[in-house]
C-alpha atoms as a PDB file:
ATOM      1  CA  UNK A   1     119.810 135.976  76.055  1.00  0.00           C
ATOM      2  CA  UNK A   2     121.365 135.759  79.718  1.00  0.00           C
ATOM      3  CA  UNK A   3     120.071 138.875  80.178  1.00  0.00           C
ATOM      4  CA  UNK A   4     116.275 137.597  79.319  1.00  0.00           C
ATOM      5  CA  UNK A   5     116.952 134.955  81.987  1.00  0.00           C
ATOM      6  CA  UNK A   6     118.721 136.977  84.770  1.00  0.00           C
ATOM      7  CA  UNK A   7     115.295 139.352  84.282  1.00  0.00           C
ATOM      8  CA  UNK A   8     113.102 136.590  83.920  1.00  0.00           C
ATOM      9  CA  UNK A   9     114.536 135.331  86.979  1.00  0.00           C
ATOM     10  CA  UNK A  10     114.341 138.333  89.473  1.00  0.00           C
ATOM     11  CA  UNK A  11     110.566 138.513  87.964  1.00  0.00           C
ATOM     12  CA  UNK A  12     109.654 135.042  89.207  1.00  0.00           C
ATOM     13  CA  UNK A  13     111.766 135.737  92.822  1.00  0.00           C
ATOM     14  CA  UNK A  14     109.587 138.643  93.310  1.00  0.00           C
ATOM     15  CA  UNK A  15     105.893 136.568  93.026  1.00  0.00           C
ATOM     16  CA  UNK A  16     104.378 135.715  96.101  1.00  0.00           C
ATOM     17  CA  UNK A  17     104.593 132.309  97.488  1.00  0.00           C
ATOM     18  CA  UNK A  18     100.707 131.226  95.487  1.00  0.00           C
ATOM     19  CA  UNK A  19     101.798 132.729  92.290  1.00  0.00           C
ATOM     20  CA  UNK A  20     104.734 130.384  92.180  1.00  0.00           C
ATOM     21  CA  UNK A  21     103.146 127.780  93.334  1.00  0.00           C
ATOM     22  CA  UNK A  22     100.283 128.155  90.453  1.00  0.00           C
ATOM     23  CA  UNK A  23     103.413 129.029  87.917  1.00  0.00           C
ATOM     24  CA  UNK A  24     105.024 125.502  89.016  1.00  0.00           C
ATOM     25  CA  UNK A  25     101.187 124.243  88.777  1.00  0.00           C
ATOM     26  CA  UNK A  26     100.829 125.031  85.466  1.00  0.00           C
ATOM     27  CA  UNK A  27     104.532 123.399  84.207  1.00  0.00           C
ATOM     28  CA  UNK A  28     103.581 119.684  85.898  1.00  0.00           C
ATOM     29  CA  UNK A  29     100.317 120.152  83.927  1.00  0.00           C
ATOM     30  CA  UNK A  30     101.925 121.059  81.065  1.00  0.00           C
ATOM     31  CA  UNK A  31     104.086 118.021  81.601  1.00  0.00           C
ATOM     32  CA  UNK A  32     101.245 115.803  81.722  1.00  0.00           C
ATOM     33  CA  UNK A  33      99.685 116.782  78.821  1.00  0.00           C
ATOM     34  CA  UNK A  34     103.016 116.665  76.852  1.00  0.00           C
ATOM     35  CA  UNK A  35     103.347 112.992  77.850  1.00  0.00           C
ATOM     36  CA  UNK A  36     100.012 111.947  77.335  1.00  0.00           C
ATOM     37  CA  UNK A  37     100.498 113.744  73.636  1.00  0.00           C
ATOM     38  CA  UNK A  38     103.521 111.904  72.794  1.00  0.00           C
ATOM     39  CA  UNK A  39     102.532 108.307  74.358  1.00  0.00           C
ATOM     40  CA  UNK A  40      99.274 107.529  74.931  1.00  0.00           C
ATOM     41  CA  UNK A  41      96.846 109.352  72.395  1.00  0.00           C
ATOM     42  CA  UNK A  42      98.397 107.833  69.544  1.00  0.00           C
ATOM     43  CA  UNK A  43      98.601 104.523  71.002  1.00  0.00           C
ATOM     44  CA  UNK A  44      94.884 104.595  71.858  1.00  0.00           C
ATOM     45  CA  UNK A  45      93.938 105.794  68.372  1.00  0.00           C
ATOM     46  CA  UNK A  46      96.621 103.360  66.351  1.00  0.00           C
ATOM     47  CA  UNK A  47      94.578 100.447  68.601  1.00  0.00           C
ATOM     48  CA  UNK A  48      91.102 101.721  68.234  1.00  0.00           C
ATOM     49  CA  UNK A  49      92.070 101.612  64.072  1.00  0.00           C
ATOM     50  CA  UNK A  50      93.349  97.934  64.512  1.00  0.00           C
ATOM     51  CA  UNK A  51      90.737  96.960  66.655  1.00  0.00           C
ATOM     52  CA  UNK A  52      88.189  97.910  63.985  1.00  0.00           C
ATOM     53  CA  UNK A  53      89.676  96.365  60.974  1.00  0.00           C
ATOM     54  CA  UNK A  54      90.010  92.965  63.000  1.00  0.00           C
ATOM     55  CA  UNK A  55      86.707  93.323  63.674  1.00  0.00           C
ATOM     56  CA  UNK A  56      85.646  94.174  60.077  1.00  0.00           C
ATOM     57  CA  UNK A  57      87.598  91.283  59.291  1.00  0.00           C
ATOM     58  CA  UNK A  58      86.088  89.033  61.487  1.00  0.00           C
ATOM     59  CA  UNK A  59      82.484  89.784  60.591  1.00  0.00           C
ATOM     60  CA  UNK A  60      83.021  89.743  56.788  1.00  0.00           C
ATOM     61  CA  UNK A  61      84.812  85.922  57.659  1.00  0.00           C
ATOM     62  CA  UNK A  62      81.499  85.011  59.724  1.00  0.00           C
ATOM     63  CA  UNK A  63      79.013  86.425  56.445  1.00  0.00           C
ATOM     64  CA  UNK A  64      81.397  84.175  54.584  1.00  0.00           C
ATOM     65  CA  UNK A  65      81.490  81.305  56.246  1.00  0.00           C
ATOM     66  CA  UNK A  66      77.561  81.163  56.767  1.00  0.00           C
ATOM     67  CA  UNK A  67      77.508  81.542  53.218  1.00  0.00           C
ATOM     68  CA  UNK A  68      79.732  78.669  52.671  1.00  0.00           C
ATOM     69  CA  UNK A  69      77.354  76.775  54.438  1.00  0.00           C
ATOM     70  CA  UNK A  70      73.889  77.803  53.187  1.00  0.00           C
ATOM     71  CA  UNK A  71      75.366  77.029  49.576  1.00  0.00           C
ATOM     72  CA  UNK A  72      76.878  73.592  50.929  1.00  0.00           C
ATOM     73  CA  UNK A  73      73.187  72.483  51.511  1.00  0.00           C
ATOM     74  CA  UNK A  74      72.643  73.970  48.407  1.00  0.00           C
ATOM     75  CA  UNK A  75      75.033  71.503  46.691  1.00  0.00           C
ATOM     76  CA  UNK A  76      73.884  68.424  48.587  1.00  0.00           C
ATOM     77  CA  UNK A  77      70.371  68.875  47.472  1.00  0.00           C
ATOM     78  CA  UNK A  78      70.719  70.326  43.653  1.00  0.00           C
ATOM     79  CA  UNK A  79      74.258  70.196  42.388  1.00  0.00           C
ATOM     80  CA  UNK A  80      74.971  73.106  39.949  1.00  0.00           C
ATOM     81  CA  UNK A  81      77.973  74.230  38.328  1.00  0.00           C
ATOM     82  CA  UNK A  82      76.893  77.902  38.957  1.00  0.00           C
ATOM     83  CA  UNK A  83      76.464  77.280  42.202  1.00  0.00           C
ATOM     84  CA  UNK A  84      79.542  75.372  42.899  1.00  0.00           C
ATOM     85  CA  UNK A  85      81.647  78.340  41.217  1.00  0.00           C
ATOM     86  CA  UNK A  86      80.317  80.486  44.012  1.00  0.00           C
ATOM     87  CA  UNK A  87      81.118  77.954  46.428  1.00  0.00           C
ATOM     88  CA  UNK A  88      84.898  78.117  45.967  1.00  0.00           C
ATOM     89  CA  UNK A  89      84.731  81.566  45.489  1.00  0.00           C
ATOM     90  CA  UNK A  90      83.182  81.971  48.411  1.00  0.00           C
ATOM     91  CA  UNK A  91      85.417  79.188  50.290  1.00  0.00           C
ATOM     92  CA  UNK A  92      88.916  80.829  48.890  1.00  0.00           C
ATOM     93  CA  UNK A  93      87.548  84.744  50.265  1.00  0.00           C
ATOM     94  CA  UNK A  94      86.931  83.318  53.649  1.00  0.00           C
ATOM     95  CA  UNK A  95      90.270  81.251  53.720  1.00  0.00           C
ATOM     96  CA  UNK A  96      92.013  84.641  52.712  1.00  0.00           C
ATOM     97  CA  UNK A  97      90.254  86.144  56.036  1.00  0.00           C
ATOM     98  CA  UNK A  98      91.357  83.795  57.655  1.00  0.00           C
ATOM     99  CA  UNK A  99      95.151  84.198  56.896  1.00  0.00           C
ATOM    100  CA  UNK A 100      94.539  87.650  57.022  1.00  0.00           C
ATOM    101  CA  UNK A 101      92.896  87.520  60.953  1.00  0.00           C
ATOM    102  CA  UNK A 102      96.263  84.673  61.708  1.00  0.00           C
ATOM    103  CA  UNK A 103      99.074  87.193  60.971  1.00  0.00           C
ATOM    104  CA  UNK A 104      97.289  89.958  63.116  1.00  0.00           C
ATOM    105  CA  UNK A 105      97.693  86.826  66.076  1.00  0.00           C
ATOM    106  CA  UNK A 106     101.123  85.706  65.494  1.00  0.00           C
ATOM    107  CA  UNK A 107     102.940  88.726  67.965  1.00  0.00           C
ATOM    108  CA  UNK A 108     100.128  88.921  70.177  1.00  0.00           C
ATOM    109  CA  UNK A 109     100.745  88.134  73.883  1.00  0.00           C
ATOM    110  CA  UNK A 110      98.356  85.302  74.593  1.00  0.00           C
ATOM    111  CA  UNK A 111      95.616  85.428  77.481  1.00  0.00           C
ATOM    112  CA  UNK A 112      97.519  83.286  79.567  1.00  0.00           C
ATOM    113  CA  UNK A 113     100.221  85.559  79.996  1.00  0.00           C
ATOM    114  CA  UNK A 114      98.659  88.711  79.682  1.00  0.00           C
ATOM    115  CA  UNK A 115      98.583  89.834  83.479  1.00  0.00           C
ATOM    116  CA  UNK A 116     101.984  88.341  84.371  1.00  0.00           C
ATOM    117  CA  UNK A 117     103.378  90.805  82.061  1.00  0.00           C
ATOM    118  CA  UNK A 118     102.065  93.439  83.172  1.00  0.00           C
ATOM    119  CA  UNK A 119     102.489  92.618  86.929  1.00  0.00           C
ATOM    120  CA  UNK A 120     106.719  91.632  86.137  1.00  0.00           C
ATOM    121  CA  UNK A 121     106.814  95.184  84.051  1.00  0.00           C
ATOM    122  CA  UNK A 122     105.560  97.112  87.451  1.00  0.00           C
ATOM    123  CA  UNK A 123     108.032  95.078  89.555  1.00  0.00           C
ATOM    124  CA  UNK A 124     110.502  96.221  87.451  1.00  0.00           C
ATOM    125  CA  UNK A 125     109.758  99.941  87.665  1.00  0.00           C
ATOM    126  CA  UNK A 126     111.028 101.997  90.712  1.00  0.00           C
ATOM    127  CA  UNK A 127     108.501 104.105  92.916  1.00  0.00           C
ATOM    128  CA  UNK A 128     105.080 102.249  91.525  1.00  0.00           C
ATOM    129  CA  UNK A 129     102.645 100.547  94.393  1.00  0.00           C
ATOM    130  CA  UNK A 130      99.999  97.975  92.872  1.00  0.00           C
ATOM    131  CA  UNK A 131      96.511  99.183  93.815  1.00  0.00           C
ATOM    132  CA  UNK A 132      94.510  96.162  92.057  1.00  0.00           C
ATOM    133  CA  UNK A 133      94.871  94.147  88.735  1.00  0.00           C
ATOM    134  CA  UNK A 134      92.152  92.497  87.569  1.00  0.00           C
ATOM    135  CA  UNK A 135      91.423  90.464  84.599  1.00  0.00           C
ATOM    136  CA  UNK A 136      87.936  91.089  83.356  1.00  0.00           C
ATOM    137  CA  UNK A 137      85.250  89.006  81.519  1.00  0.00           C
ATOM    138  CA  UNK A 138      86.180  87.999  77.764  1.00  0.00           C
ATOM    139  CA  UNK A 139      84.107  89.006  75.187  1.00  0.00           C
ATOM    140  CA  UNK A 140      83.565  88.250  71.362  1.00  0.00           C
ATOM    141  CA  UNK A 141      85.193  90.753  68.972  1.00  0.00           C
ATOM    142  CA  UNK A 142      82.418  90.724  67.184  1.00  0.00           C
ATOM    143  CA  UNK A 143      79.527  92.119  69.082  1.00  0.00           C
ATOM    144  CA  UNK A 144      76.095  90.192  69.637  1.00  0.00           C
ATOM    145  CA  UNK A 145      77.954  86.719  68.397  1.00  0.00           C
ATOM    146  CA  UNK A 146      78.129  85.423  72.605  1.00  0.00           C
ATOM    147  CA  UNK A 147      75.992  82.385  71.715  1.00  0.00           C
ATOM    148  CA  UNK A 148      76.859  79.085  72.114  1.00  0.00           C
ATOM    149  CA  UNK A 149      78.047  78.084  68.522  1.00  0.00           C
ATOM    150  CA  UNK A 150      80.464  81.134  68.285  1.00  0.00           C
ATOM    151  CA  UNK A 151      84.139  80.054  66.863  1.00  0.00           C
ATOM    152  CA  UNK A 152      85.350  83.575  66.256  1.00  0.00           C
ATOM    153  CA  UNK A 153      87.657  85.735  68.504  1.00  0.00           C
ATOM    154  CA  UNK A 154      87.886  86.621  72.148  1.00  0.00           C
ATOM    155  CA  UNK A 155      88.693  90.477  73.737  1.00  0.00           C
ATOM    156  CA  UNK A 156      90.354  89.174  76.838  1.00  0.00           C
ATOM    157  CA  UNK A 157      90.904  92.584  78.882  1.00  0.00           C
ATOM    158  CA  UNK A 158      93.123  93.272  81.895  1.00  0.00           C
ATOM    159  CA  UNK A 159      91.944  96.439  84.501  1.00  0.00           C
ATOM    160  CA  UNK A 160      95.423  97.350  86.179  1.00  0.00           C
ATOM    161  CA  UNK A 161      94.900 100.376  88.757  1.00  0.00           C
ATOM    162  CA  UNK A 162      98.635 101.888  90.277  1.00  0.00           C
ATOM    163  CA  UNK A 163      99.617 105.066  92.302  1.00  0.00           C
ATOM    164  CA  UNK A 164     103.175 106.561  91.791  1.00  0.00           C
ATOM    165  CA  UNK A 165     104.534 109.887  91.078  1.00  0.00           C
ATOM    166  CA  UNK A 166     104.427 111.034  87.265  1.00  0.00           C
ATOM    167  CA  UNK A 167     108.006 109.993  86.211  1.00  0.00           C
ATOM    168  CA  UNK A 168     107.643 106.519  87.484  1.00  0.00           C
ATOM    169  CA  UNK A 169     104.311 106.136  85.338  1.00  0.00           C
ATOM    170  CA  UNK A 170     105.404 107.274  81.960  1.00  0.00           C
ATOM    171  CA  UNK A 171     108.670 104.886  82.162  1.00  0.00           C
ATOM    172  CA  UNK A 172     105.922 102.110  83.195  1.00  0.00           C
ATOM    173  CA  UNK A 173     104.383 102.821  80.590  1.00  0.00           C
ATOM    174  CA  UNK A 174     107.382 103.588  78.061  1.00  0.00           C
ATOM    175  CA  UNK A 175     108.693  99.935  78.955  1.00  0.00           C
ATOM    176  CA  UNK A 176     104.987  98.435  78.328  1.00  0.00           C
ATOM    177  CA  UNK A 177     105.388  99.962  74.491  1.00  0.00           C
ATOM    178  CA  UNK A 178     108.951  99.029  73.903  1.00  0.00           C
ATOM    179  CA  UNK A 179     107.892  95.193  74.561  1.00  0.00           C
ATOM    180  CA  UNK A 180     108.589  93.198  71.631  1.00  0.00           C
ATOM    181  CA  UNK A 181     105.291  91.051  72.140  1.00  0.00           C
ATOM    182  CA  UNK A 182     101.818  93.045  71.096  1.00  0.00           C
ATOM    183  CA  UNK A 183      98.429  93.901  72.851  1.00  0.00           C
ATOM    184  CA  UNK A 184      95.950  96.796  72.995  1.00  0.00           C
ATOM    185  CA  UNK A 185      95.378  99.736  75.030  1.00  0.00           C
ATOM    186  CA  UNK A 186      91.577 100.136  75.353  1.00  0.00           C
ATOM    187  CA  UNK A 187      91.103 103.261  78.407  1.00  0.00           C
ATOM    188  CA  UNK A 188      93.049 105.194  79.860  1.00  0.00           C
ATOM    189  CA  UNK A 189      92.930 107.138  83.058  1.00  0.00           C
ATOM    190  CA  UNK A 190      95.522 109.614  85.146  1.00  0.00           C
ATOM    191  CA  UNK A 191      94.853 111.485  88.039  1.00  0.00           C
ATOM    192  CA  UNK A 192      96.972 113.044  90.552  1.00  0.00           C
ATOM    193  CA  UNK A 193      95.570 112.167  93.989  1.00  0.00           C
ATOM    194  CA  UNK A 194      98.063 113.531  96.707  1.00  0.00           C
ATOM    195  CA  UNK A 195     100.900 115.614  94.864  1.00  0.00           C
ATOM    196  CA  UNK A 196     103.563 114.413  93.467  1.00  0.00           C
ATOM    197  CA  UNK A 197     101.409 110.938  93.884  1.00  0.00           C
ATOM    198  CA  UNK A 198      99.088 110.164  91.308  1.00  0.00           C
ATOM    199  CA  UNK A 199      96.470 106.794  90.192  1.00  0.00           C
ATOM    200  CA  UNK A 200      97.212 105.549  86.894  1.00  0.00           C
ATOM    201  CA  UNK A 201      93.809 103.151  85.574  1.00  0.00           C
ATOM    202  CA  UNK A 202      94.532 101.383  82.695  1.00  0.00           C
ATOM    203  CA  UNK A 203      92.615  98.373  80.327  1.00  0.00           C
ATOM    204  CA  UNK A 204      94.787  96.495  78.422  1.00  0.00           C
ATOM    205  CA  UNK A 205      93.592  93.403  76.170  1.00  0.00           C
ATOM    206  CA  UNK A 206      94.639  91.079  73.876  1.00  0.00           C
ATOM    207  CA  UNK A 207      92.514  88.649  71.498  1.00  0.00           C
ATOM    208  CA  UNK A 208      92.106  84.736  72.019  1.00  0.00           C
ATOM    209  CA  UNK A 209      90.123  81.984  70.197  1.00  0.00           C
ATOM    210  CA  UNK A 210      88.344  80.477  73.119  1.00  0.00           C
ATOM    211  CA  UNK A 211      86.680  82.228  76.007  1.00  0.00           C
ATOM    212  CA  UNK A 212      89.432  81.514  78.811  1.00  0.00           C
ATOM    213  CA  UNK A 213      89.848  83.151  81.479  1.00  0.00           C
ATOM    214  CA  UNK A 214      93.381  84.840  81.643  1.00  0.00           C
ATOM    215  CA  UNK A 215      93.950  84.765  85.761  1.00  0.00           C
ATOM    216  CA  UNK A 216      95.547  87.533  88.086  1.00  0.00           C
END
């Protein structure tokens, strides 16, 4: 085995200066792609799953709950026992939703403090320079439901754009997942600008019940 290395290693002394750069090239890409791999393609994915079953969830509570109401008028004009059966049926589904939709809210970092975090989690993090962060227009989970009687839930996203070299961005964003409060990861984008340097884009967002705006 030390033999492999010591030949390995007069090999690589002999390349020209460009074939070791490309060589060392090729190993920072590799260490990219190993980190994006590990960290950020299965967060991505595990919040593009939860973000569609809240969403499910949410528009199977709105069916319900318009159906709750067209049979309430239903009631008030003809009372029927058939009908009222499906009323409560009805009435306990949606209230199940409901609970359901409340436990996916209870760790969730709220609007408010959304930005804060992730502006005290960069101040904490060695060799990182802000570029811009940015919270961004909130939007109904649900989409088409932005009219005015809407009572369902809010996206409220967060555009944070940063330049640093590689290590310093994947222990940002190492210390973002290890937080014991939750949000969402919606895009993701790394470039490397100036070498080592790089710009790190990311949208973050979390989910509200009124369309407030979350500040930074």
């Amino acid at each position: 085995m030390k033999t492999h290395w010591l030949n390995m290693a007069e090999k690589f002394a002999n390349l020209s200066a460009r074939e070791k750069w490309l060589i060392a090239l090729c190993s920072w890409v590799g260490i990219i792609l190993g980190g994006y791999v590990l960290l950020v393609e299965p967060t991505l994915k595990a919040n593009q799953s939860l973000r569609q079953q809240v969403t499910t969830t949410e528009q199977s509570n709105l069916r319900l709950e318009g159906e709750v109401l067209a049979i309430t008028a239903k009631l008030k004009k003809d009372p029927d026992q058939a009908i009222n059966i499906e009323y409560k049926r009805l009435f306990t589904e949606s209230q199940m939703l409901s609970e359901q939709l409340a436990k996916v809210f209870e760790d969730l970092i709220s609007p408010s403090q959304m930005a804060k975090l992730l502006e005290d989690v960069l101040a904490g993090t060695k060799g990182l320079h802000l570029v811009s962060l940015e919270s961004l227009k909130a939007e109904p989970i649900v989409n088409g439901q932005a009219t005015e009687n809407y009572n369902g839930y809010y996206v409220h996203p967060v555009r944070l754009e940063l330049t640093g070299n590689y290590f310093a961005i994947l222990s940002y964003l190492e210390t973002l997942e290890s937080l014991p409060v939750n949000y969402y990861w919606r895009n993701f984008s790394y470039q490397v600008e100036d070498y080592p340097q790089a710009k790190l884009v990311l949208e973050v967002y979390t989910l509200g019940t009124r369309q407030e705006f979350i500040g930074g």
